[in-house]
PDB file of N, CA and C in Angstrom:
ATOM      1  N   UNK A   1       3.000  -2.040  24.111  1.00  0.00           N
ATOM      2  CA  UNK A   1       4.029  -2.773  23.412  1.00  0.00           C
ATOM      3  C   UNK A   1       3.586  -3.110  21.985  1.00  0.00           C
ATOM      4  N   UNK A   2       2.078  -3.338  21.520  1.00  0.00           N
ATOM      5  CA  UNK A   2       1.903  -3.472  20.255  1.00  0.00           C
ATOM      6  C   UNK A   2       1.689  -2.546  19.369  1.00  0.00           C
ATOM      7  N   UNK A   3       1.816  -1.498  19.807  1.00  0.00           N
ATOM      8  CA  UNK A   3       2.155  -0.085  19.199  1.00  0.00           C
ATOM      9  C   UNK A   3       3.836   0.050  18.605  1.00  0.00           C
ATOM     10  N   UNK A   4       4.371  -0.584  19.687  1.00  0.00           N
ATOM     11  CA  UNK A   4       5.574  -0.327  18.958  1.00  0.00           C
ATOM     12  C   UNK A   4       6.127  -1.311  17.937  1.00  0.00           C
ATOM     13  N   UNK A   5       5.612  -2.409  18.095  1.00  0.00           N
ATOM     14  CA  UNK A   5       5.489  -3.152  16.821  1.00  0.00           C
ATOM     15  C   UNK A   5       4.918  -3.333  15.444  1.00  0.00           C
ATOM     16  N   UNK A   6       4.061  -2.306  15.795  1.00  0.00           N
ATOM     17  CA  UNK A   6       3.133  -1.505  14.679  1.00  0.00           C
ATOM     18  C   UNK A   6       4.448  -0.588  13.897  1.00  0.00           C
ATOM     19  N   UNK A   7       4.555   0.301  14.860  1.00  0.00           N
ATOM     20  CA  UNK A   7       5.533   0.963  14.590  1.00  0.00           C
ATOM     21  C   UNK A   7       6.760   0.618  13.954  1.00  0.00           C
ATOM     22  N   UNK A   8       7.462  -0.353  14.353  1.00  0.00           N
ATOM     23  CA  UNK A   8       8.555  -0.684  13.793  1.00  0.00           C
ATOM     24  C   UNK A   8       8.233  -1.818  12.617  1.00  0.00           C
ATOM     25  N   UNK A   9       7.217  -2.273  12.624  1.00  0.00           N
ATOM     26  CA  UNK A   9       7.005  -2.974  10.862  1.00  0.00           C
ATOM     27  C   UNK A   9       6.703  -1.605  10.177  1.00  0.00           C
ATOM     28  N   UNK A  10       6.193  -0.697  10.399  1.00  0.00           N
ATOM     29  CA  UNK A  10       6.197   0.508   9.349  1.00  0.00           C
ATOM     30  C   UNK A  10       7.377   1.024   9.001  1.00  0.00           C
ATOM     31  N   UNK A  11       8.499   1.200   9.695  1.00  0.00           N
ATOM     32  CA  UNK A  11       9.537   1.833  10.144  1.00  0.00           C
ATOM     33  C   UNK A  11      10.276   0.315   8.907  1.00  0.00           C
ATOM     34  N   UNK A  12      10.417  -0.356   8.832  1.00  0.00           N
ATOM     35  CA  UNK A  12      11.146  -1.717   8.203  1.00  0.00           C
ATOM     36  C   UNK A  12      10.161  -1.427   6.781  1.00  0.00           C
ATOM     37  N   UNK A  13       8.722  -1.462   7.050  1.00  0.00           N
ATOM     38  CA  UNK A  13       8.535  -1.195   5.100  1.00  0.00           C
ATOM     39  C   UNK A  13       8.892  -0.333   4.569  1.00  0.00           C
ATOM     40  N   UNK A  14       8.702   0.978   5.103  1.00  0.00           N
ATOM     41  CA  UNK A  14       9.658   2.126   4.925  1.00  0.00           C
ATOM     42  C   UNK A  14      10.780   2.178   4.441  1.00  0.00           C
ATOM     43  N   UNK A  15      11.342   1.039   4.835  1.00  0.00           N
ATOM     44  CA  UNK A  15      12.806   1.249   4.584  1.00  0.00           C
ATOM     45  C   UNK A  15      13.288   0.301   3.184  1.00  0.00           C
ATOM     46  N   UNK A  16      12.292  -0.424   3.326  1.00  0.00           N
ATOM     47  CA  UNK A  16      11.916  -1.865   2.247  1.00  0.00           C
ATOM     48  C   UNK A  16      12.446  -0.774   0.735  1.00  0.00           C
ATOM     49  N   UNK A  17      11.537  -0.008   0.836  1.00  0.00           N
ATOM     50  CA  UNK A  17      10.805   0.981  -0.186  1.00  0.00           C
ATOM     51  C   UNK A  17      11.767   1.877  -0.502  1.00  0.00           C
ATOM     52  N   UNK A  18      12.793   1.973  -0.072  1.00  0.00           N
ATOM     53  CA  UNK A  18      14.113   2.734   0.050  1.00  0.00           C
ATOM     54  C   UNK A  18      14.020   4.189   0.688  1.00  0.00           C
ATOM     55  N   UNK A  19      13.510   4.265   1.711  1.00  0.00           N
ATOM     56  CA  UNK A  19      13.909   5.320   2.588  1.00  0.00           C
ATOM     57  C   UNK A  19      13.128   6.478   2.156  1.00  0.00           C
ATOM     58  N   UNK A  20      14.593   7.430   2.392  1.00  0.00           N
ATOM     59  CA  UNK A  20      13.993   8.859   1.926  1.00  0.00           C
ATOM     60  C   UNK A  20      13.814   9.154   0.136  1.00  0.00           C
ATOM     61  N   UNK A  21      14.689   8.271  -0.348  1.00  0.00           N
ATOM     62  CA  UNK A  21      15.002   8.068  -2.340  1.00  0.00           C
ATOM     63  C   UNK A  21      14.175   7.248  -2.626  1.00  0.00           C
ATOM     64  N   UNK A  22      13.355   6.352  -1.495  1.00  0.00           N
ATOM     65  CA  UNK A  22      12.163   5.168  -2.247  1.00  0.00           C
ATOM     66  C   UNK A  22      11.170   6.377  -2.100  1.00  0.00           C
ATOM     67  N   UNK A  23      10.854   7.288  -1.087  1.00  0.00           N
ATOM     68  CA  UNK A  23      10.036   7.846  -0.546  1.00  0.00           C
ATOM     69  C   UNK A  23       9.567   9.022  -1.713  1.00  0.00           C
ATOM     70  N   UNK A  24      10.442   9.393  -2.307  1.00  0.00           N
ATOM     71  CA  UNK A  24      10.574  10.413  -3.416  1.00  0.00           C
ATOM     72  C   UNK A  24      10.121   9.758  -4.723  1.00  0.00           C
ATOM     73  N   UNK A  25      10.235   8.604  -4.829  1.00  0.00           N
ATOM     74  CA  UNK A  25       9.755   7.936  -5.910  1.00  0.00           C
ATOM     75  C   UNK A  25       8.463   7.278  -6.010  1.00  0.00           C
ATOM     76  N   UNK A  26       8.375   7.163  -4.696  1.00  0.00           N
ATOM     77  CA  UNK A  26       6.890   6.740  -4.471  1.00  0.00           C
ATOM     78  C   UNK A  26       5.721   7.919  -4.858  1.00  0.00           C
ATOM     79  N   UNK A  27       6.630   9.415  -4.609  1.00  0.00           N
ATOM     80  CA  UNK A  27       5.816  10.327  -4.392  1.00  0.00           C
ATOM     81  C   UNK A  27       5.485  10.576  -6.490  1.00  0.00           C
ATOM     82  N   UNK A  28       6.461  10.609  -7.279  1.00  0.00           N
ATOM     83  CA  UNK A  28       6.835  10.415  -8.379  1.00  0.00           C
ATOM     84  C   UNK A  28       5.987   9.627  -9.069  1.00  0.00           C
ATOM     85  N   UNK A  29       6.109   8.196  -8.723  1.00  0.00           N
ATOM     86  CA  UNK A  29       5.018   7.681  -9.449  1.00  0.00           C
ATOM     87  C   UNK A  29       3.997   7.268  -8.967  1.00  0.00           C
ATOM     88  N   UNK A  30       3.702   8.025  -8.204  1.00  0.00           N
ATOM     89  CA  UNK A  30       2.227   7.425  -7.468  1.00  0.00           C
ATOM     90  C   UNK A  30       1.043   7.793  -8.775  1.00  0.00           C
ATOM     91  N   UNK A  31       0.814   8.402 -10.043  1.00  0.00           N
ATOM     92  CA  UNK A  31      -0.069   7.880 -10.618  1.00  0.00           C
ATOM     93  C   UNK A  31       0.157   6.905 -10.840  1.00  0.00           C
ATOM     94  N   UNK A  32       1.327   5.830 -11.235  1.00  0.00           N
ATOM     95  CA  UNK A  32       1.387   5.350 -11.891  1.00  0.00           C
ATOM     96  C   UNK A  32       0.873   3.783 -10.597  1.00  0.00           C
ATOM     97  N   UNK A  33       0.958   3.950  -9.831  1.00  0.00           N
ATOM     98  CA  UNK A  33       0.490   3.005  -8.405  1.00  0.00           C
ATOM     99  C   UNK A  33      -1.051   3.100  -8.535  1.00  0.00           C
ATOM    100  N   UNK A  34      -1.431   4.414  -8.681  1.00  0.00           N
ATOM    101  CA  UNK A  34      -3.087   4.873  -8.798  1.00  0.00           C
ATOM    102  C   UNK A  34      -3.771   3.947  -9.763  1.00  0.00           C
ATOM    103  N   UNK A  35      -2.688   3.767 -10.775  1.00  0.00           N
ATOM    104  CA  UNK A  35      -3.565   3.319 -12.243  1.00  0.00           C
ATOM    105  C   UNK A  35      -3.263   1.913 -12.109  1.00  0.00           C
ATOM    106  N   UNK A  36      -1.909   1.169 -11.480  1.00  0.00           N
ATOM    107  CA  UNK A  36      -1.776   0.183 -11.657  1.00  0.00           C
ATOM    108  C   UNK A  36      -2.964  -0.798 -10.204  1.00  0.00           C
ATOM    109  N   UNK A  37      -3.381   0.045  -9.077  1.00  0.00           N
ATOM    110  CA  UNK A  37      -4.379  -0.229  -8.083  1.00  0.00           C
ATOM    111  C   UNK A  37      -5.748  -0.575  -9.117  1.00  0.00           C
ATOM    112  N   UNK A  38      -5.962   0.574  -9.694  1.00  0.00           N
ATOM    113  CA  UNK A  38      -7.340   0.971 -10.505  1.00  0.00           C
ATOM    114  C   UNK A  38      -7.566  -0.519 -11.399  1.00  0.00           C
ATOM    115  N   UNK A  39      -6.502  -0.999 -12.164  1.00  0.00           N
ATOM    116  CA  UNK A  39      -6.551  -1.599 -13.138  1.00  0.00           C
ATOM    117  C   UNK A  39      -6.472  -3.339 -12.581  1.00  0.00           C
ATOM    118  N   UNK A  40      -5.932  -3.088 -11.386  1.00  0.00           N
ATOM    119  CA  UNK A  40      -6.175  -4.250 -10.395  1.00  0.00           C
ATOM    120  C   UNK A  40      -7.454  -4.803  -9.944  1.00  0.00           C
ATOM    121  N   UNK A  41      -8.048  -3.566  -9.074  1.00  0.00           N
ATOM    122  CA  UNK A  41      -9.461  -3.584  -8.722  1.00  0.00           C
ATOM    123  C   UNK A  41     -10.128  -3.959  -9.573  1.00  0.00           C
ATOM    124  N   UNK A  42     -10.310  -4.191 -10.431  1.00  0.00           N
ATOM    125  CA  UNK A  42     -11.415  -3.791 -11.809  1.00  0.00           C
ATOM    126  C   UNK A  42     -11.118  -5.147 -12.128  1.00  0.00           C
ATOM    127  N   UNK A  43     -10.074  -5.452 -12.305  1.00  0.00           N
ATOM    128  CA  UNK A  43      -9.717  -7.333 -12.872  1.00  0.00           C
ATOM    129  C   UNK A  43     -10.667  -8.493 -12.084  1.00  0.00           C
ATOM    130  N   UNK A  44     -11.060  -9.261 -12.634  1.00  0.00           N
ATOM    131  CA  UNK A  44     -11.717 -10.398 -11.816  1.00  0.00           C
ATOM    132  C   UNK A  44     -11.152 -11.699 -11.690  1.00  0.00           C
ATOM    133  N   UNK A  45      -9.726 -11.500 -11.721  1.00  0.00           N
ATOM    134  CA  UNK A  45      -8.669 -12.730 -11.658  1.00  0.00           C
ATOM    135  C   UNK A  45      -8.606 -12.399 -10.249  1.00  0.00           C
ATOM    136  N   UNK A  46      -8.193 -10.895  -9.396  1.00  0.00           N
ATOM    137  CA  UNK A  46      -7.897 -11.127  -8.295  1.00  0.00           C
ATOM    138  C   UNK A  46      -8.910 -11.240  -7.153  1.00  0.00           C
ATOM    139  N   UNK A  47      -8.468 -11.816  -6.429  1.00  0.00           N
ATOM    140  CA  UNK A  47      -9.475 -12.230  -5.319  1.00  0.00           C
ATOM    141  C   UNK A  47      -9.985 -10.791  -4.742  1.00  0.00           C
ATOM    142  N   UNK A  48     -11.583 -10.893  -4.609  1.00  0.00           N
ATOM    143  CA  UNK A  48     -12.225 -10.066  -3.741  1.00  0.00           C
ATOM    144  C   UNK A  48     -11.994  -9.857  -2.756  1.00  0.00           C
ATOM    145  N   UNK A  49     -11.463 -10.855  -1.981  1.00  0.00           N
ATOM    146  CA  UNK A  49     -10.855 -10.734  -0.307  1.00  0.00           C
ATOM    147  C   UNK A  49      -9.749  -9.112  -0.420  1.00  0.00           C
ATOM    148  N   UNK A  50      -9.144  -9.448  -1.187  1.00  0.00           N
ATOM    149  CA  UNK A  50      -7.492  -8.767  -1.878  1.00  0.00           C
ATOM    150  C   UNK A  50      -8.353  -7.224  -1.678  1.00  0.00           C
ATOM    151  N   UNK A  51      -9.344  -7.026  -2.969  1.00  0.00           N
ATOM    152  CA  UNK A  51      -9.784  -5.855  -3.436  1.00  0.00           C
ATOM    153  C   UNK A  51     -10.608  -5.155  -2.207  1.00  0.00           C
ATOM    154  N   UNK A  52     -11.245  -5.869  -1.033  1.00  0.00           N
ATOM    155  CA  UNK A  52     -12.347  -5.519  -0.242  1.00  0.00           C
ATOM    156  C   UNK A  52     -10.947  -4.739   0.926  1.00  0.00           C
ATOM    157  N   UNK A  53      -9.879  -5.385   1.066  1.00  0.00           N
ATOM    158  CA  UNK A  53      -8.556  -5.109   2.199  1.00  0.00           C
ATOM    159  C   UNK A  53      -8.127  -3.336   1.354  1.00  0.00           C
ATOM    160  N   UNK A  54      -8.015  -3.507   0.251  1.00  0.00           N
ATOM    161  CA  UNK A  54      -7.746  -2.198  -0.409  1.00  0.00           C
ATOM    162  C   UNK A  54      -8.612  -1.118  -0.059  1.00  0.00           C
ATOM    163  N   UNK A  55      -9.604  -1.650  -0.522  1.00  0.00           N
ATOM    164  CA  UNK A  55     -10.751  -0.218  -0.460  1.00  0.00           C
ATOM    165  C   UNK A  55     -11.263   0.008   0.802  1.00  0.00           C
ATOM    166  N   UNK A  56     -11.469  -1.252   1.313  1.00  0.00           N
ATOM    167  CA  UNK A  56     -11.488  -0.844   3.212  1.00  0.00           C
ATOM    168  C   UNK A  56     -10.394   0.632   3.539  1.00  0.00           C
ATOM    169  N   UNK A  57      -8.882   0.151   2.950  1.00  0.00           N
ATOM    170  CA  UNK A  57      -8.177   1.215   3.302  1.00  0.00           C
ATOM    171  C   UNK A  57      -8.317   2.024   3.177  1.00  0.00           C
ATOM    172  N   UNK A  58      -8.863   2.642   1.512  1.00  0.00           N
ATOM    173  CA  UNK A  58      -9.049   4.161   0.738  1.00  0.00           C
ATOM    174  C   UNK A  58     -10.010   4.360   1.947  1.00  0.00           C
ATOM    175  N   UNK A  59     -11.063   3.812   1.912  1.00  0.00           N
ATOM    176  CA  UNK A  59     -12.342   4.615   2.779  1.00  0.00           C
ATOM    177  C   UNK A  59     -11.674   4.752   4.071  1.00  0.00           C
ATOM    178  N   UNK A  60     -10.972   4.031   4.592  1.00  0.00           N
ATOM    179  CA  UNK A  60     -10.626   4.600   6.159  1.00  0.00           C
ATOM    180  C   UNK A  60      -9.891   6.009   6.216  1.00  0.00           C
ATOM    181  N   UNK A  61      -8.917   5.558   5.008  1.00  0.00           N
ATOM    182  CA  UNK A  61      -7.830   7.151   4.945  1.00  0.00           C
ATOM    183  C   UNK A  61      -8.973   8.159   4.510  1.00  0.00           C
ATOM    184  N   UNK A  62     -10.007   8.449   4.108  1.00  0.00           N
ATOM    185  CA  UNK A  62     -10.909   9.616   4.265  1.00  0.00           C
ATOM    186  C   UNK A  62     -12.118   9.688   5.182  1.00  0.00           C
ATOM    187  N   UNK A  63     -11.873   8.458   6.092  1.00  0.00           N
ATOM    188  CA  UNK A  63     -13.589   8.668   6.878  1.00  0.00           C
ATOM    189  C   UNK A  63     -12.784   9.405   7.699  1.00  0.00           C
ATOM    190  N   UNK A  64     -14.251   9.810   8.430  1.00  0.00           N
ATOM    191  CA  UNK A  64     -13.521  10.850   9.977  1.00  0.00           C
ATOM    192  C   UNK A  64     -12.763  10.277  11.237  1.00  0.00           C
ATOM    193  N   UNK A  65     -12.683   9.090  11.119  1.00  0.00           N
ATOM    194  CA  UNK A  65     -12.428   8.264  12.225  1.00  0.00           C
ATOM    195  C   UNK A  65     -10.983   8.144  12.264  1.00  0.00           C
ATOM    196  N   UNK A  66      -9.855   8.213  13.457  1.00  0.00           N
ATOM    197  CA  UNK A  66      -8.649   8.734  13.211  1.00  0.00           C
ATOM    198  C   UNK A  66      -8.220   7.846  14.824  1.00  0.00           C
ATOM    199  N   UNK A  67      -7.286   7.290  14.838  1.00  0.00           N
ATOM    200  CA  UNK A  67      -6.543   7.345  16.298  1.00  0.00           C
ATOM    201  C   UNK A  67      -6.894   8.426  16.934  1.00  0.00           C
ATOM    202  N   UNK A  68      -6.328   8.247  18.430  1.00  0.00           N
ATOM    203  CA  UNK A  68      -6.603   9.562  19.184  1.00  0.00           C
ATOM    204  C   UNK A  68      -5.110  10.059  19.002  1.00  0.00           C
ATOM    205  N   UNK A  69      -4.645  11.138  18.721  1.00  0.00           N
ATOM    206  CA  UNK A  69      -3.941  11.775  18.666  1.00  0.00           C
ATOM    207  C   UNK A  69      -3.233  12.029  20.278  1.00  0.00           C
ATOM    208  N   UNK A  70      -3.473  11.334  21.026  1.00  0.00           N
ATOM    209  CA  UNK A  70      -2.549  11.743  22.309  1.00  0.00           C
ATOM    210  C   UNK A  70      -1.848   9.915  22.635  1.00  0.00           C
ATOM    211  N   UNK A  71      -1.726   9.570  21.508  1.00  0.00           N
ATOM    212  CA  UNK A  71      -1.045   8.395  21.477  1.00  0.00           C
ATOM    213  C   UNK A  71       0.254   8.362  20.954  1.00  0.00           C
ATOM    214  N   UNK A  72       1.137   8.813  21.112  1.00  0.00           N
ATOM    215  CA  UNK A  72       2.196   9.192  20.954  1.00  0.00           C
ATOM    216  C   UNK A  72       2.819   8.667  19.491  1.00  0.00           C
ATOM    217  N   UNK A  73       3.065   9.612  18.274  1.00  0.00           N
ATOM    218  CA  UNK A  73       2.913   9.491  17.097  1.00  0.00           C
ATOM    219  C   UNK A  73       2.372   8.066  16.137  1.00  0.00           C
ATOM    220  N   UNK A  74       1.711   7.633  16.599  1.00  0.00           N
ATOM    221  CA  UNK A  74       0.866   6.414  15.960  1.00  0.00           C
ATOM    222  C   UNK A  74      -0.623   7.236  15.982  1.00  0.00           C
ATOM    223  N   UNK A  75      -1.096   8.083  15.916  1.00  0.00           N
ATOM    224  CA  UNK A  75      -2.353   8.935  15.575  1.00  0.00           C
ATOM    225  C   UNK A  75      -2.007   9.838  15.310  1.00  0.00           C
ATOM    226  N   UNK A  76      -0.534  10.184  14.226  1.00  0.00           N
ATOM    227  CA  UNK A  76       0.007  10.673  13.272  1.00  0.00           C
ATOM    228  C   UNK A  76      -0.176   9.896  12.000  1.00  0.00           C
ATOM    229  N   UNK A  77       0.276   8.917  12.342  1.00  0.00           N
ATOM    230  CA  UNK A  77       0.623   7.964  10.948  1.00  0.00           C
ATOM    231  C   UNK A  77      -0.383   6.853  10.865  1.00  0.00           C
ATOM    232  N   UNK A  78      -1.270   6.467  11.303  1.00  0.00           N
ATOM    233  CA  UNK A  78      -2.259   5.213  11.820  1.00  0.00           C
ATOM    234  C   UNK A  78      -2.791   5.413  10.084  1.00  0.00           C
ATOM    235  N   UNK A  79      -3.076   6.336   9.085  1.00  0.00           N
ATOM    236  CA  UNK A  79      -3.305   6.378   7.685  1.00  0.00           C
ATOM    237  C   UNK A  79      -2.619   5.922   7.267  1.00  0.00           C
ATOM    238  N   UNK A  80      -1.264   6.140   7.396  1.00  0.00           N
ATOM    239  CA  UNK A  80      -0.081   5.749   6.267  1.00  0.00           C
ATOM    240  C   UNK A  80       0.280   4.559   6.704  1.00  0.00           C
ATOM    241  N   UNK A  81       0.181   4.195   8.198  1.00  0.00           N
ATOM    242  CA  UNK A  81       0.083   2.933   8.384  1.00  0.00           C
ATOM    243  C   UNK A  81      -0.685   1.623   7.815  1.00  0.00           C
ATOM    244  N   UNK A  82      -2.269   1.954   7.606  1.00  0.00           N
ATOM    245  CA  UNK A  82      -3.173   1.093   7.189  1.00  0.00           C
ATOM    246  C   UNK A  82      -3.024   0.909   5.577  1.00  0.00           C
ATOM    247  N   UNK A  83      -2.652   1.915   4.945  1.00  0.00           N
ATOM    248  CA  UNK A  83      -2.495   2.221   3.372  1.00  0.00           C
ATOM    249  C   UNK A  83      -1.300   1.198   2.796  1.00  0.00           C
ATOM    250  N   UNK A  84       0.124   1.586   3.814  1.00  0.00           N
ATOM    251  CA  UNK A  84       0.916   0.474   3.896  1.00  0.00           C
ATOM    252  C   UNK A  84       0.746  -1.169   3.727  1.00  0.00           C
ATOM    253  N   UNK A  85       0.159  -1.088   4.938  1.00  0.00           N
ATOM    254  CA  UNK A  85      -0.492  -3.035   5.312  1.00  0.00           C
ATOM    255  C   UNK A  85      -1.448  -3.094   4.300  1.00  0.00           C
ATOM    256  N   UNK A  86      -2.276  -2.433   3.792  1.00  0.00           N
ATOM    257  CA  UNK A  86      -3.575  -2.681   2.844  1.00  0.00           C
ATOM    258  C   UNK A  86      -2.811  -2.928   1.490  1.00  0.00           C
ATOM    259  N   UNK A  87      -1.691  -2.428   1.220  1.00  0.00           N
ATOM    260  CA  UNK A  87      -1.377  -2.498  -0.676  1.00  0.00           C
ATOM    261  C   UNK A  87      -0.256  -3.659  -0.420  1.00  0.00           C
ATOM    262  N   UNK A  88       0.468  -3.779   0.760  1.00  0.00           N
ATOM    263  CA  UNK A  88       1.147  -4.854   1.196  1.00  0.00           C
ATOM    264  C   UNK A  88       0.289  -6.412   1.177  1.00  0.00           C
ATOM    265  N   UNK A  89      -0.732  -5.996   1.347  1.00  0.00           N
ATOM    266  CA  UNK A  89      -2.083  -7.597   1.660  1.00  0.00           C
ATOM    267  C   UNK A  89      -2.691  -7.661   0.155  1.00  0.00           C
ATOM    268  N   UNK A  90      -3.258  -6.317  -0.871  1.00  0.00           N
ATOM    269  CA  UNK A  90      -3.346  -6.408  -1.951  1.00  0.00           C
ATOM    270  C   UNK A  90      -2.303  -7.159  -2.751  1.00  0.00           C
ATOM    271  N   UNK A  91      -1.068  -6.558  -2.533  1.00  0.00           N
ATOM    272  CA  UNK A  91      -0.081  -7.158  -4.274  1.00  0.00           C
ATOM    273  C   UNK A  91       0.507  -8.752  -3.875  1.00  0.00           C
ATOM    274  N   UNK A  92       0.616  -9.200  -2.149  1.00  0.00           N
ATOM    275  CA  UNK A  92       0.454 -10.313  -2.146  1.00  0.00           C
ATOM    276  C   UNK A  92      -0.352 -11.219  -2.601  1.00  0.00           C
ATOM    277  N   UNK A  93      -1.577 -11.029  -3.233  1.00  0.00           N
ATOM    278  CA  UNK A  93      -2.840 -11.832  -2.877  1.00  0.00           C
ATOM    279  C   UNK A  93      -3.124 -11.738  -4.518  1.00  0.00           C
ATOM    280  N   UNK A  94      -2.395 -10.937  -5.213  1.00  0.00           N
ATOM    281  CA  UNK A  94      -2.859 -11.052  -7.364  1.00  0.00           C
ATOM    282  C   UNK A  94      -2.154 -11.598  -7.435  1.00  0.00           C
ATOM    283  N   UNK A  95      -2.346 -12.571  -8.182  1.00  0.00           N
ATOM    284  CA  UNK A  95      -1.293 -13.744  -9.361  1.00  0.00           C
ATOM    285  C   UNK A  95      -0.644 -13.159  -9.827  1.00  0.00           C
ATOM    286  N   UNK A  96       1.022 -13.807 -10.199  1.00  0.00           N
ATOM    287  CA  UNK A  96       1.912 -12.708 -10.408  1.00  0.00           C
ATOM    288  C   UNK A  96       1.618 -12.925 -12.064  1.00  0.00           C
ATOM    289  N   UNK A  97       0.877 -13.270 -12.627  1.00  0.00           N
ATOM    290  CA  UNK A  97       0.930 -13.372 -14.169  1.00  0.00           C
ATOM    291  C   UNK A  97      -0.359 -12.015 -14.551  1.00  0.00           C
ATOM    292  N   UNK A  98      -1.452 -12.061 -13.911  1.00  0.00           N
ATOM    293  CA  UNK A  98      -1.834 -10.633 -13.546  1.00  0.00           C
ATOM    294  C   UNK A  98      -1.237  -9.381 -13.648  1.00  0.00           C
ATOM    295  N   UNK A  99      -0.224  -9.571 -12.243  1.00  0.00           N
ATOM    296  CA  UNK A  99       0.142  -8.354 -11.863  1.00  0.00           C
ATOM    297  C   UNK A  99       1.450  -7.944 -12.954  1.00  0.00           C
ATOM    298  N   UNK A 100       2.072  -8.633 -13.673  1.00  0.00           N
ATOM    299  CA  UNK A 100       3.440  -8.975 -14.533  1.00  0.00           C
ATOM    300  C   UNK A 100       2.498  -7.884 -15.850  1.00  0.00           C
ATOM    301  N   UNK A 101       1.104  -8.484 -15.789  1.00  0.00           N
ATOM    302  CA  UNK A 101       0.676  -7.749 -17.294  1.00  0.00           C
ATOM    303  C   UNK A 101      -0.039  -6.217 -16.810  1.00  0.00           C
ATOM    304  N   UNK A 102      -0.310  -5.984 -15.714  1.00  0.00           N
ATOM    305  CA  UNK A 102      -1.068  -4.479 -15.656  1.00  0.00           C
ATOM    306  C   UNK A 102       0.352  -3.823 -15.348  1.00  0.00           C
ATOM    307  N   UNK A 103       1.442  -4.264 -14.628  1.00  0.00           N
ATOM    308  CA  UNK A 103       2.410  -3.506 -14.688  1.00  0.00           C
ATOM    309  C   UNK A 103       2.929  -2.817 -15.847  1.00  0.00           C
ATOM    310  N   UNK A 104       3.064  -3.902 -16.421  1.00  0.00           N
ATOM    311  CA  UNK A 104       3.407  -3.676 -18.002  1.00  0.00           C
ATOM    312  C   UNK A 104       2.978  -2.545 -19.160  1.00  0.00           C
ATOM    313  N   UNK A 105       1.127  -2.821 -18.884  1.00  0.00           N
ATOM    314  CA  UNK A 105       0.486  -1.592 -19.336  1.00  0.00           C
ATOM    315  C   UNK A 105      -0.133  -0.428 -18.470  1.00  0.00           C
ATOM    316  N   UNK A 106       1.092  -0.098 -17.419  1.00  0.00           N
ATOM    317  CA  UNK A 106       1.185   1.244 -16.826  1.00  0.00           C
ATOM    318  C   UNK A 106       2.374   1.169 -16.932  1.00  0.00           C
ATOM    319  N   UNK A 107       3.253   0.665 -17.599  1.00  0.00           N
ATOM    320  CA  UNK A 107       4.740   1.518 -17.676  1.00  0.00           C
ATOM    321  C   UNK A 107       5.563   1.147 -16.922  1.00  0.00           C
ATOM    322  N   UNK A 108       5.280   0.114 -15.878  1.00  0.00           N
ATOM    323  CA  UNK A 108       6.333  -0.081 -14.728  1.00  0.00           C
ATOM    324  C   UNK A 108       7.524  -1.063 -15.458  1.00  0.00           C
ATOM    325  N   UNK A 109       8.704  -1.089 -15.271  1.00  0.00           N
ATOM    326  CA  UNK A 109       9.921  -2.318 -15.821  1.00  0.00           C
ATOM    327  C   UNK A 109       9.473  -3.152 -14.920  1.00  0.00           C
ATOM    328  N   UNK A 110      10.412  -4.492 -15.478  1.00  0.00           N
ATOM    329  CA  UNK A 110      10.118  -5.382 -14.533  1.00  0.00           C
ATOM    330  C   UNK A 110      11.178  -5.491 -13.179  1.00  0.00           C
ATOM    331  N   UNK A 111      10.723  -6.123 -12.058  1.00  0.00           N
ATOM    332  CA  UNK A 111      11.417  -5.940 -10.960  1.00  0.00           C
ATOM    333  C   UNK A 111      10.691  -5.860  -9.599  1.00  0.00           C
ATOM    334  N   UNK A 112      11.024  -5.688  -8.296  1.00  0.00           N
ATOM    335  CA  UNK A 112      10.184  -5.806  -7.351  1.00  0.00           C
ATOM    336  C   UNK A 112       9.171  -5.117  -7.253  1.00  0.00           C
ATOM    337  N   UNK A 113       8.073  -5.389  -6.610  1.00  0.00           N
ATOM    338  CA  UNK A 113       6.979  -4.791  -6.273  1.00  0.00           C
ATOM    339  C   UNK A 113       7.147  -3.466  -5.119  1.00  0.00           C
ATOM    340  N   UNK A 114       6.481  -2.517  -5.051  1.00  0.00           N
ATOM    341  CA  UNK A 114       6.537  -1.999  -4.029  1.00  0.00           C
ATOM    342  C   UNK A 114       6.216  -2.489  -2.865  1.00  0.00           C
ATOM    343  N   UNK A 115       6.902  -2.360  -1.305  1.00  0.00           N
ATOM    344  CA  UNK A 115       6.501  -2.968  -0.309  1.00  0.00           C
ATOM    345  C   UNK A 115       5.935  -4.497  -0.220  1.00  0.00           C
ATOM    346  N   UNK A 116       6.787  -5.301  -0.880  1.00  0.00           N
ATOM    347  CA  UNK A 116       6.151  -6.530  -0.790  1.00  0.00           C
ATOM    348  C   UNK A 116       7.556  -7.549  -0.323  1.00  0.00           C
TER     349      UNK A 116
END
């Protein structure tokens, strides 16, 4: 049962993010997510807790360690899952006067955050 609640908060940020047209845009500006992460990390306004939940993620999405795959599509997505909750726990956790100015100098307008 907590699989499928896993599942269906992914399934709801997903949708947060606008679907299949957030999904395309995500894909679009993901440097621009890359640089605005990068420029995050590197700041010492935001909390280490914040930055340690991030990079925990990057390193999980490339270590070898994976769900078992006979878990019925949640050791499909258990990456895109953690990447999700990890930038979801990041952009909560920077001051929005921070995050208002690295947006700014990566280009983003102003307006909601991704997945938050």
């Amino acid at each position: 049962m907590n699989h499928l609640r896993r599942l269906w908060r992914v399934i709801y940020l997903l949708r947060r993010a606008g679907g299949v047209k957030g999904m395309k845009n995500i894909a679009q500006e993901g440097p621009r997510y890359f640089q605005l992460a990068r420029r995050l990390v590197m700041d010492n306004r935001v909390p280490n807790s914040a930055k340690a939940v991030l990079l925990g993620a990057g390193a999980f999405a490339v270590s070898p360690f994976n769900l078992p795959g006979f878990i019925p599509f949640v050791g499909l997505i258990d990456d895109i899952a953690v990447a999700v909750f990890a930038w979801n726990y990041f952009i909560k956790r920077v001051p929005a006067d921070v995050l208002a100015t690295h947006r700014a100098a990566v280009g983003f307008k102003d307006g909601p955050d991704l997945l938050v």
